[in-house]
N, C-alpha and C. Protein backbone atom coordinates (compact mmCIF):
# COMPACT_ATOMS: atom_id res chain seq x y z
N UNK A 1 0.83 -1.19 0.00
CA UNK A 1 0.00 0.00 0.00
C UNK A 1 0.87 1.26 0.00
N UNK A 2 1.79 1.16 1.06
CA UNK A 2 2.80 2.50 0.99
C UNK A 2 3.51 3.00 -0.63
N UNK A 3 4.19 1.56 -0.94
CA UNK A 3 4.70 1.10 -1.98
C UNK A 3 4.00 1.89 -3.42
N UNK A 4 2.41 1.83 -3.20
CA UNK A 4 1.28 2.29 -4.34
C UNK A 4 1.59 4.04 -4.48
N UNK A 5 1.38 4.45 -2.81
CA UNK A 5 1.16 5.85 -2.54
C UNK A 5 2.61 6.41 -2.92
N UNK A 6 3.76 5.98 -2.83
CA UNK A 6 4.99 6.93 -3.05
C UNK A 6 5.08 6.73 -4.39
N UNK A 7 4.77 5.55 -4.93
CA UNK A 7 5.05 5.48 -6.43
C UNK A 7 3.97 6.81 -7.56
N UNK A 8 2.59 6.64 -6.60
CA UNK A 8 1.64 7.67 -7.24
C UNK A 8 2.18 8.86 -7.26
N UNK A 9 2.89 9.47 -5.89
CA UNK A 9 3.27 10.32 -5.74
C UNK A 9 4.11 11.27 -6.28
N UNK A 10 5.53 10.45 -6.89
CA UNK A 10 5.96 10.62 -7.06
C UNK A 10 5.84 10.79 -8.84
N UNK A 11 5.05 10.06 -9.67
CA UNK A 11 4.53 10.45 -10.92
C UNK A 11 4.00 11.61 -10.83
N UNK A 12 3.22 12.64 -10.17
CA UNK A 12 2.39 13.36 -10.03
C UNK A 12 3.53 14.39 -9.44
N UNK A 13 4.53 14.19 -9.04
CA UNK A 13 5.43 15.47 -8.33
C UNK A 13 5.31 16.28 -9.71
N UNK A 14 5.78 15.99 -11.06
CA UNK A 14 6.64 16.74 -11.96
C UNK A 14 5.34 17.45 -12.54
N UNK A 15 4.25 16.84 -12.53
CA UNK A 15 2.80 17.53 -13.24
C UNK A 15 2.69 18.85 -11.85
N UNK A 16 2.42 19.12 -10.72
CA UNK A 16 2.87 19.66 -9.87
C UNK A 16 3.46 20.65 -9.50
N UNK A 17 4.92 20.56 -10.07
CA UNK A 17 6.06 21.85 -10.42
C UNK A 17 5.27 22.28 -11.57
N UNK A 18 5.15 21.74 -12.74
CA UNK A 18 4.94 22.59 -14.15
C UNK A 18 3.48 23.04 -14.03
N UNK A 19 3.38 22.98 -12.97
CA UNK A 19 1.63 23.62 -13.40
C UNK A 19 1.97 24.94 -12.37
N UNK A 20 2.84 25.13 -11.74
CA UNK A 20 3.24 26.32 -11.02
C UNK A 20 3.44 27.68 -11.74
N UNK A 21 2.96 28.51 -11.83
CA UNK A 21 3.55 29.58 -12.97
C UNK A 21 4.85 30.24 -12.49
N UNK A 22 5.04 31.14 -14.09
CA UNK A 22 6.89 31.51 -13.11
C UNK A 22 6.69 32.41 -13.22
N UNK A 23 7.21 32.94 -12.13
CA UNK A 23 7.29 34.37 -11.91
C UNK A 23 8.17 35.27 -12.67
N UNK A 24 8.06 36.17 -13.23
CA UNK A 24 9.19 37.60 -13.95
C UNK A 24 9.69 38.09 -13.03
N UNK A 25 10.99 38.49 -13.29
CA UNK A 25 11.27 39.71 -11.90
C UNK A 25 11.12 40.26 -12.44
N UNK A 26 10.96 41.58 -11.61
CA UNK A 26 10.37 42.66 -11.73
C UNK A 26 11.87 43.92 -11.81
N UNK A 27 11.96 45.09 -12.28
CA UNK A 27 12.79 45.73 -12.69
C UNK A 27 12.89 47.02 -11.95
N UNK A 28 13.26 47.45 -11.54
CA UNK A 28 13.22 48.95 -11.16
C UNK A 28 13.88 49.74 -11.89
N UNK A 29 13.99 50.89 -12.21
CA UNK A 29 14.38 51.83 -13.15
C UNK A 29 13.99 53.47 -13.65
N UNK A 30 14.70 54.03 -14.48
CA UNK A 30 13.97 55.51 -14.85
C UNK A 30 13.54 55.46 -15.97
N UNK A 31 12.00 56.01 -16.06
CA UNK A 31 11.53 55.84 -17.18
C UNK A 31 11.45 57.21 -17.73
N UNK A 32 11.68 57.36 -18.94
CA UNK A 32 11.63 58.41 -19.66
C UNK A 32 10.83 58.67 -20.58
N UNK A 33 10.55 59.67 -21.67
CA UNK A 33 10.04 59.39 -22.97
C UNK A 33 10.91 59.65 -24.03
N UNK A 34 10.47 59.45 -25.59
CA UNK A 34 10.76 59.30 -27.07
C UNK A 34 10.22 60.04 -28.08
N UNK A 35 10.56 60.49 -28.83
CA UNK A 35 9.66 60.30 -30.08
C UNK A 35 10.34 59.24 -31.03
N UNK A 36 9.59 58.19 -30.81
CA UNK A 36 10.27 56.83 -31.61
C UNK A 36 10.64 57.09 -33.44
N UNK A 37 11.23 56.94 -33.84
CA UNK A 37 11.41 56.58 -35.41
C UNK A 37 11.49 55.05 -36.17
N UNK A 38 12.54 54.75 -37.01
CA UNK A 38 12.73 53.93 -36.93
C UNK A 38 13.90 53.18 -35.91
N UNK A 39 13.28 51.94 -35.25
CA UNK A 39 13.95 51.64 -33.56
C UNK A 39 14.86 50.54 -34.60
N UNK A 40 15.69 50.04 -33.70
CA UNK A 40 16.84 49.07 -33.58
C UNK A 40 16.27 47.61 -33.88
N UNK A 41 14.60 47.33 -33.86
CA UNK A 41 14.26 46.34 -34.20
C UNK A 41 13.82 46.44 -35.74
N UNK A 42 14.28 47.21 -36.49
CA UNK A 42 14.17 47.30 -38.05
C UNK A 42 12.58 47.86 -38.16
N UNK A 43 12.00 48.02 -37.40
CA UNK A 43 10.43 48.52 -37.34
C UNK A 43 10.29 50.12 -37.13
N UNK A 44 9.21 50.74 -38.23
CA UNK A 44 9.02 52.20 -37.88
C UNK A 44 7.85 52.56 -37.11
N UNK A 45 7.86 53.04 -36.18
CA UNK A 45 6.51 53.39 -35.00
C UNK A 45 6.34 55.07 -34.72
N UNK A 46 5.52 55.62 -34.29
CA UNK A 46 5.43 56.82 -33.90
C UNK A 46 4.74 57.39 -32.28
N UNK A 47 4.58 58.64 -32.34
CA UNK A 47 4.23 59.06 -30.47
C UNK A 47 3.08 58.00 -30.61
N UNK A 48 2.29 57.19 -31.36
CA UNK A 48 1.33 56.84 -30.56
C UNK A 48 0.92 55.55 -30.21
N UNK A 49 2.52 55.43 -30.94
CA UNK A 49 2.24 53.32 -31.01
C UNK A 49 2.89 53.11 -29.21
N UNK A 50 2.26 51.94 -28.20
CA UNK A 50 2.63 51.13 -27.21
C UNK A 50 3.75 50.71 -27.47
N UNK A 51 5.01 51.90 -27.16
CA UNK A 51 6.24 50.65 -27.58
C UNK A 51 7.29 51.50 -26.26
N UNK A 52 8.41 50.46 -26.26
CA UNK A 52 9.53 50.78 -25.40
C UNK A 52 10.79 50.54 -26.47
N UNK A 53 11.89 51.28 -25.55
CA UNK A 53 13.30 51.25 -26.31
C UNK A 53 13.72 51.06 -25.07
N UNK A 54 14.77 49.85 -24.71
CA UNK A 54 15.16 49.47 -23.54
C UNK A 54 16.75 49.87 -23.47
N UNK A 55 17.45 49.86 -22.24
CA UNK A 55 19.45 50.15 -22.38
C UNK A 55 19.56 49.47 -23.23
N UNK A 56 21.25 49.99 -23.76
CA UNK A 56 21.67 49.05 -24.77
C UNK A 56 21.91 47.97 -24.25
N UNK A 57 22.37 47.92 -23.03
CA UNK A 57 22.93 46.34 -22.12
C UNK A 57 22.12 45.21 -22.29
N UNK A 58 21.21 45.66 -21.71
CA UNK A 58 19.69 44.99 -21.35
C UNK A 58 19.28 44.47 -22.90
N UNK A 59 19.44 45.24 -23.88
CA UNK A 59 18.61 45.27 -25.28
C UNK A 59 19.64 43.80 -26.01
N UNK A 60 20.91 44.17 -25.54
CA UNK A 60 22.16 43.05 -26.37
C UNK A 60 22.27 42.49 -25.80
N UNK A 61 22.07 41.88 -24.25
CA UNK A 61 21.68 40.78 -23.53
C UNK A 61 20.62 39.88 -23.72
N UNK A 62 19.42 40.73 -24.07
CA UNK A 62 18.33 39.92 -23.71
C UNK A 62 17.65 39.05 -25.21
N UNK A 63 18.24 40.35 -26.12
CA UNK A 63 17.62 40.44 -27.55
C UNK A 63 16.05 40.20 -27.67
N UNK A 64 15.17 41.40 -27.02
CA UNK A 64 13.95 41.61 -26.93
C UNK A 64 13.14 41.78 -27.83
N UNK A 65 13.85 41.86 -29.26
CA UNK A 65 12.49 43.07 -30.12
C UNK A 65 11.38 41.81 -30.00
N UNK A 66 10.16 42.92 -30.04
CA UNK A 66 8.92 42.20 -30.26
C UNK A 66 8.13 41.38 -28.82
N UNK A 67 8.91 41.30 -27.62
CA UNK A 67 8.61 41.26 -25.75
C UNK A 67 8.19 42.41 -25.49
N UNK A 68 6.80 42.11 -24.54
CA UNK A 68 6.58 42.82 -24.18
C UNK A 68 7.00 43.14 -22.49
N UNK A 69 6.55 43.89 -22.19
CA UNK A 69 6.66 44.04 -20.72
C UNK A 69 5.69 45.27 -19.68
N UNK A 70 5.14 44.95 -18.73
CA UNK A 70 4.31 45.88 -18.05
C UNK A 70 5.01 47.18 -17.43
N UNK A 71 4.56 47.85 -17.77
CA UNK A 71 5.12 49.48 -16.63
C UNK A 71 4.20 49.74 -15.97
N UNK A 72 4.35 50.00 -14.99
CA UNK A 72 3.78 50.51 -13.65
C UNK A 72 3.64 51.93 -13.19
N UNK A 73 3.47 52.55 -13.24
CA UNK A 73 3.30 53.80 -12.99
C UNK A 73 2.20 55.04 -11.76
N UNK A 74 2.47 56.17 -12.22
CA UNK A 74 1.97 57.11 -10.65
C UNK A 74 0.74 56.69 -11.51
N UNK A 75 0.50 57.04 -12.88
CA UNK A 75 -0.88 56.95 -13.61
C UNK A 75 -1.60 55.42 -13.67
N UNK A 76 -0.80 54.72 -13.81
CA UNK A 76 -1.18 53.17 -13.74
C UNK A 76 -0.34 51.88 -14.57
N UNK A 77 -1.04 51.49 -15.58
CA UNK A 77 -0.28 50.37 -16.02
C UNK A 77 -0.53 50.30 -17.55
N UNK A 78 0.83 50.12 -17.98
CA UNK A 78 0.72 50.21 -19.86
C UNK A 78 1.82 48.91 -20.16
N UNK A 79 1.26 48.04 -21.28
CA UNK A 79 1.97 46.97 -21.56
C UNK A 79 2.36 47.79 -23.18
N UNK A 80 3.94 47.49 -23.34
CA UNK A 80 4.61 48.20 -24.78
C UNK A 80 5.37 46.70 -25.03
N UNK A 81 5.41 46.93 -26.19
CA UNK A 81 6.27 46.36 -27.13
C UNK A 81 7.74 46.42 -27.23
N UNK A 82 8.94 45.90 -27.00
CA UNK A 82 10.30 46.31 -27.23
C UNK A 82 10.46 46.42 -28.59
N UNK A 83 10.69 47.30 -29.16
CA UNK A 83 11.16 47.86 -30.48
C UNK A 83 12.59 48.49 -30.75
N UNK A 84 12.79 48.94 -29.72
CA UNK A 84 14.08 50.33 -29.73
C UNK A 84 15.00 49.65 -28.44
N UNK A 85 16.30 50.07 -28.74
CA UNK A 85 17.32 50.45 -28.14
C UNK A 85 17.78 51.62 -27.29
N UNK A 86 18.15 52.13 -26.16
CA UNK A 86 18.07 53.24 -25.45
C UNK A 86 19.80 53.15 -25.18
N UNK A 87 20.62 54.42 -26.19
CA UNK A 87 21.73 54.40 -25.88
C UNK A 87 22.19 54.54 -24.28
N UNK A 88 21.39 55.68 -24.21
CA UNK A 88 21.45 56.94 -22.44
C UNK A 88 21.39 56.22 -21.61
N UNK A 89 20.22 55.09 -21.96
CA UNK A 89 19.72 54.30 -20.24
C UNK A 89 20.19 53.75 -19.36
N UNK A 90 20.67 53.59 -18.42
CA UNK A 90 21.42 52.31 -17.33
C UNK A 90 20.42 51.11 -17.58
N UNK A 91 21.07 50.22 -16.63
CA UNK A 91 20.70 48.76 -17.16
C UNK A 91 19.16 48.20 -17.20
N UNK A 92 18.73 49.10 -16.38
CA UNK A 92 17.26 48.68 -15.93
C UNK A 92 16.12 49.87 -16.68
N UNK A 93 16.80 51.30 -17.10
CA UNK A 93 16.10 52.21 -17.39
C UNK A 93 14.93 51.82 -18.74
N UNK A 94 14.00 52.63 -18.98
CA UNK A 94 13.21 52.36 -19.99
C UNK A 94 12.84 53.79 -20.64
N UNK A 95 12.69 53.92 -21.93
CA UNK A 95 12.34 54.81 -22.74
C UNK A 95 10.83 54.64 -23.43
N UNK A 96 10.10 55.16 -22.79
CA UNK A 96 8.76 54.91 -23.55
C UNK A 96 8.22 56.02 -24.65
N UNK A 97 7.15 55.55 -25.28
CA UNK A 97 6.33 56.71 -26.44
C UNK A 97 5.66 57.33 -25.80
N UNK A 98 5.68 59.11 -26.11
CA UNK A 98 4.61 59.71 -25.04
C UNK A 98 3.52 59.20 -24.80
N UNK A 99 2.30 58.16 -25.96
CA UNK A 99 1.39 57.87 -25.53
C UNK A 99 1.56 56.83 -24.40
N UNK A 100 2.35 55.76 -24.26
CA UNK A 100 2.87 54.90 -22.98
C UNK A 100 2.82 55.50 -21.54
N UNK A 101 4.06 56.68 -22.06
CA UNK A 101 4.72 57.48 -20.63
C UNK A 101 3.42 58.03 -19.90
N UNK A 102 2.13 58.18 -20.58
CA UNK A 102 1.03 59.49 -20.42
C UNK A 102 0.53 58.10 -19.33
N UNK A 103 0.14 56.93 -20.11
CA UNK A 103 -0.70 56.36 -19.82
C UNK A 103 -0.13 55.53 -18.27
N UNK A 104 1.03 55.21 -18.04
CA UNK A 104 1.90 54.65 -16.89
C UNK A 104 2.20 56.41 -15.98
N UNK A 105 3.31 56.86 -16.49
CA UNK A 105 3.95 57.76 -15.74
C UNK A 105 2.54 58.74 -15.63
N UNK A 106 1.90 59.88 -16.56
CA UNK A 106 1.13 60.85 -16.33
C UNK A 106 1.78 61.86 -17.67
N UNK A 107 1.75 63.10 -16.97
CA UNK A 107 2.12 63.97 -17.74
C UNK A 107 3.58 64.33 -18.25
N UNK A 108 3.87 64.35 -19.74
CA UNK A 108 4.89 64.69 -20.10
C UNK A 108 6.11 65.58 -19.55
N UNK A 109 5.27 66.63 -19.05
CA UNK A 109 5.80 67.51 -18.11
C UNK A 109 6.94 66.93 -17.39
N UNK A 110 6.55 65.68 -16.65
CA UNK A 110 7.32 64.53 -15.75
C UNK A 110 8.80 64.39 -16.00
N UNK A 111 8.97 64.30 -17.13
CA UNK A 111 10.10 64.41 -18.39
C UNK A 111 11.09 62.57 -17.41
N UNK A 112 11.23 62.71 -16.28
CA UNK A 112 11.75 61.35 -16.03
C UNK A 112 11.73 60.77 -14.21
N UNK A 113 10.95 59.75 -14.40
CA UNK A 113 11.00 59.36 -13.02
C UNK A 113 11.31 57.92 -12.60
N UNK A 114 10.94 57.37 -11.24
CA UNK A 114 11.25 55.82 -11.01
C UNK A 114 10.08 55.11 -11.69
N UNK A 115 10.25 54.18 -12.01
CA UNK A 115 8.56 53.10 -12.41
C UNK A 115 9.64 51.75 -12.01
N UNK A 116 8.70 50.97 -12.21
CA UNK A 116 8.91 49.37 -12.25
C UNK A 116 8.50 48.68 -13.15
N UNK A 117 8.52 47.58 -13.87
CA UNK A 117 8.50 47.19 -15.12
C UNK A 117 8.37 45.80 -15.17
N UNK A 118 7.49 44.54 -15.91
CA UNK A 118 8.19 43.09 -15.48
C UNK A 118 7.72 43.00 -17.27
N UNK A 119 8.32 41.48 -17.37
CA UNK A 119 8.42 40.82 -18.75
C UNK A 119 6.66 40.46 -18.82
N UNK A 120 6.06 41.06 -20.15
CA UNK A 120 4.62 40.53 -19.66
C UNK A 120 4.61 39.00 -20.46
């Protein structure tokens, strides 16, 4: 009987783990804005397309175009597209399209603050 239960058990461990979801970490950083052109992912966008241009570090590490990821903001929450490259940024920073920055950060005015960010 024991013999039944560890053997069941143990089939059923690995269904178990994979049904667990995984978590993103989450990013901290300065988010800024753009007026996008054509970005580093060979794609042309403008102020009003949902997109981000991430550091160069981050961008040649990760090789993102076309990931998205959530921003967080004083205004709320905007999911963009990686399209662009951000020479300026440190490793974690993000460059968004004013329509993004409006919709996460608030007003342009803002010109650059902290947000948080995860892989959506």
């Amino acid at each position: 009987m024991f013999a039944k239960f560890t053997s069941a058990l143990l089939l059923a461990l690995p269904l178990l783990a994979s049904a667990a979801p995984a978590v993103a970490p989450r990013a901290e950083g300065q988010a800024t804005y753009y007026h996008p052109g054509l970005g580093a992912c060979g794609k042309t966008n403008g102020d009003g397309d949902l997109i981000v241009a991430m550091s160069a570090a981050l961008f040649d590490a990760q090789k993102p175009c076309g990931r998205s990821i959530k921003v967080k903001g004083a205004a709320g929450e905007v999911t963009v597209k990686v399209v662009d490259r951000c020479e300026g940024c440190a490793y974690n920073d993000i460059d968004l399209s004013p329509t993004a920055f409006q919709q996460a950060i608030g007003a342009l005015s803002i010109g650059r603050t902290t947000t948080t960010w995860d892989w959506a």
